[in-house]
Protein backbone atom coordinates (compact mmCIF):
# COMPACT_ATOMS: atom_id res chain seq x y z
CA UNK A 1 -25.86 6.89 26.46
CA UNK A 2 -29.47 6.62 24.70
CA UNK A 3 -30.01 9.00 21.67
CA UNK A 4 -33.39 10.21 21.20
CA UNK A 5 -34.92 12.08 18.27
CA UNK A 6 -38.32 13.13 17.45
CA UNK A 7 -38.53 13.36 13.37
CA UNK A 8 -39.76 16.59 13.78
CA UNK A 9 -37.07 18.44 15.09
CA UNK A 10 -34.40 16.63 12.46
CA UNK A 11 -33.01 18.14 9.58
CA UNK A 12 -34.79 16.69 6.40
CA UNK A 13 -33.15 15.96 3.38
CA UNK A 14 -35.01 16.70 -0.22
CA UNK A 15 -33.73 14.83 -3.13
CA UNK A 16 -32.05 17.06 -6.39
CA UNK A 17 -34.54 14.85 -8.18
CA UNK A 18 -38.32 16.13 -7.16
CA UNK A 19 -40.39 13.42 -5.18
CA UNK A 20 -38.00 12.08 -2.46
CA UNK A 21 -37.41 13.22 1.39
CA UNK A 22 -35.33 11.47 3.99
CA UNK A 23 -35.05 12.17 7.39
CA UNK A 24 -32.29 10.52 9.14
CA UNK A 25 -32.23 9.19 12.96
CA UNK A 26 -28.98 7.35 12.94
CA UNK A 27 -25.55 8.54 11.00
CA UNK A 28 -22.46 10.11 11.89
CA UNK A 29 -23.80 13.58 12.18
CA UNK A 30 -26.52 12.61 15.02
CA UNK A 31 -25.41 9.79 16.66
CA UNK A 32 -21.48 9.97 15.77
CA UNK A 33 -21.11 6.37 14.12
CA UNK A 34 -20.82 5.56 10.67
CA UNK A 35 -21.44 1.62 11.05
CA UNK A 36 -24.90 2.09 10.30
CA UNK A 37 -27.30 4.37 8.53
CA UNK A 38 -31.04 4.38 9.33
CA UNK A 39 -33.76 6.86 8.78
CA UNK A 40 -37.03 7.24 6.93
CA UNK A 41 -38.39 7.75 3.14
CA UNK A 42 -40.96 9.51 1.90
CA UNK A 43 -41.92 9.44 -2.20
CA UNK A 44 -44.33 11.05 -3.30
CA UNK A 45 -46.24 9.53 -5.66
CA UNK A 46 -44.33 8.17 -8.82
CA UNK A 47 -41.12 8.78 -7.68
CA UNK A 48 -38.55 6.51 -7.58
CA UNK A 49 -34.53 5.87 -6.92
CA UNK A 50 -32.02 5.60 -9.74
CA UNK A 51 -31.44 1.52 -10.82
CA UNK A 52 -28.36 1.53 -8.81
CA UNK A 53 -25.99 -0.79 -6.37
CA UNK A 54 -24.35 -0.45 -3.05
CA UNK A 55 -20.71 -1.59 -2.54
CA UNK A 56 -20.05 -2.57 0.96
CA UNK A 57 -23.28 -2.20 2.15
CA UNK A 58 -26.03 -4.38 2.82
CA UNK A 59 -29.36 -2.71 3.74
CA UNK A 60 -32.93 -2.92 3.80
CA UNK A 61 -36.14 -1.21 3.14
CA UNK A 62 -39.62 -1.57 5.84
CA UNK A 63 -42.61 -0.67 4.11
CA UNK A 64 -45.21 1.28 6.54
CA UNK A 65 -47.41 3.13 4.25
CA UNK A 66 -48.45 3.51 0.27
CA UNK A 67 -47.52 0.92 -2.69
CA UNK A 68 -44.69 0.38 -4.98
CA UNK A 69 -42.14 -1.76 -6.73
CA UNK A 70 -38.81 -2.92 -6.23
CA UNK A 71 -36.79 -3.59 -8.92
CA UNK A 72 -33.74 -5.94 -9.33
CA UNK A 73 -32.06 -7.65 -12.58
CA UNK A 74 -34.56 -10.73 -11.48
CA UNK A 75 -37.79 -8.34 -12.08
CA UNK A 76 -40.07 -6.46 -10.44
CA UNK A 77 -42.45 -7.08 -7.26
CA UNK A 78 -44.73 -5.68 -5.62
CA UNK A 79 -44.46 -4.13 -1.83
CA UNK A 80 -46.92 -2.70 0.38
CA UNK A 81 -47.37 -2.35 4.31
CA UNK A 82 -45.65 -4.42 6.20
CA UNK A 83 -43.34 -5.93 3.27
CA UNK A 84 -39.66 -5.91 4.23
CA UNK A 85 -37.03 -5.97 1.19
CA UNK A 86 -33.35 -6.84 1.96
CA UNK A 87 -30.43 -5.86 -0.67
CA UNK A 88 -27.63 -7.50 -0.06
CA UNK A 89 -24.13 -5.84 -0.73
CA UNK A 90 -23.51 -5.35 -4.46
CA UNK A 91 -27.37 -5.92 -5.42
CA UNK A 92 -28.94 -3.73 -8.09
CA UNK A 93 -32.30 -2.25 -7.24
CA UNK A 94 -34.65 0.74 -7.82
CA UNK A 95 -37.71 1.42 -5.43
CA UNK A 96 -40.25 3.06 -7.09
CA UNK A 97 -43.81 4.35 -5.31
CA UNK A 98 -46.75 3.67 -7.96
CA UNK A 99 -50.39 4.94 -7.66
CA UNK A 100 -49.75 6.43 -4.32
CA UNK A 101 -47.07 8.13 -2.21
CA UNK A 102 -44.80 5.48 -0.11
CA UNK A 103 -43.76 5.94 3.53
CA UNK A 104 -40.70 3.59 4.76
CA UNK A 105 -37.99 2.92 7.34
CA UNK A 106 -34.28 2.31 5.79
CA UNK A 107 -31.41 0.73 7.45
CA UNK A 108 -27.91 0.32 5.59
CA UNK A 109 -25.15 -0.97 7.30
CA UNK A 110 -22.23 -0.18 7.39
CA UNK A 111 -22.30 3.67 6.33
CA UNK A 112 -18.95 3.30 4.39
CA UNK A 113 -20.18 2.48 1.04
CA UNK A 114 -19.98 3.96 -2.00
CA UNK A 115 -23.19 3.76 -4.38
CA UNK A 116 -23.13 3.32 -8.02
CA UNK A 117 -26.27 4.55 -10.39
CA UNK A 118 -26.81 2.23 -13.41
CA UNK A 119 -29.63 4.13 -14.77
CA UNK A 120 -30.08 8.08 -13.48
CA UNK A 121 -28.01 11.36 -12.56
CA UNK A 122 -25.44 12.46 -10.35
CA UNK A 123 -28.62 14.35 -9.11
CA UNK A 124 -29.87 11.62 -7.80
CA UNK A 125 -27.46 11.04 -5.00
CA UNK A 126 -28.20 14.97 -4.00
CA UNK A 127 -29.67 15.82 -1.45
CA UNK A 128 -30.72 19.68 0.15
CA UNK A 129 -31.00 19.80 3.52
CA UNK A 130 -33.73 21.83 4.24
CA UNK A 131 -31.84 24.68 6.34
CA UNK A 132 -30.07 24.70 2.50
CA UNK A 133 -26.74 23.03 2.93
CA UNK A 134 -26.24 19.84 1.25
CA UNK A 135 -25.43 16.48 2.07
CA UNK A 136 -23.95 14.19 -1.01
CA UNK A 137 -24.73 10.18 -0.63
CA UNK A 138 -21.25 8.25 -1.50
């Protein structure tokens, strides 16, 4: 069986923390597997994710639209279209949109991880589902 989705007719998922939207095409709501999570990003300009680390997970971030920075203990670089960033399992990072609002595609695999913010909230692993329920990132 194929599972098709059209972004548009997804829940979307706004961060706690103003400037961050998700929109999920693969987890174990919609596709009823939790070995991977994949969806799309949108930050508006300036926003960013809490300096944080993912244990069992490995994932990765496809840049298709704006500018930002990723940050890990080693420094910060510089990503634009077409740059892909992998995290390994464990890695602390923080992706941050700069002078303009950032459009990517996420994959994180598998979806039994538990994340751990270094610098940030508890509101920063919040997120409202638009239709107003809320779905809580472990």
């Amino acid at each position: 069986m194929a599972y098709i989705f059209h972004q548009d007719e997804l829940p979307h998922l706004v961060s706690a923390v103003p400037g961050r939207k998700r929109t999920f095409f693969v987890n174990k709501e919609l596709a009823d597997t939790d070995n991977m999570l994949a969806g799309i990003m949108n930050y508006e300009k300036g926003a960013s994710s809490p300096f944080h680390l993912h244990e069992n997970c490995e994932h990765f971030y496809f840049i298709m639209e704006g500018k930002g920075t990723v940050e890990t203990p080693d420094g910060v670089r510089d990503v634009g279209p077409g740059t892909m960033v992998f995290i390994p399992a464990e890695a602390k990072h923080r992706l941050r949109s700069t002078d303009e609002p950032l459009f990517y595609f996420e994959f994180q695999a598998p979806n039994r991880f538990k994340t751990t913010i270094l610098d940030g909230t508890p509101d920063d692993l919040r997120w409202n589902r638009v239709d107003g329920s809320v779905w809580v990132q472990t």
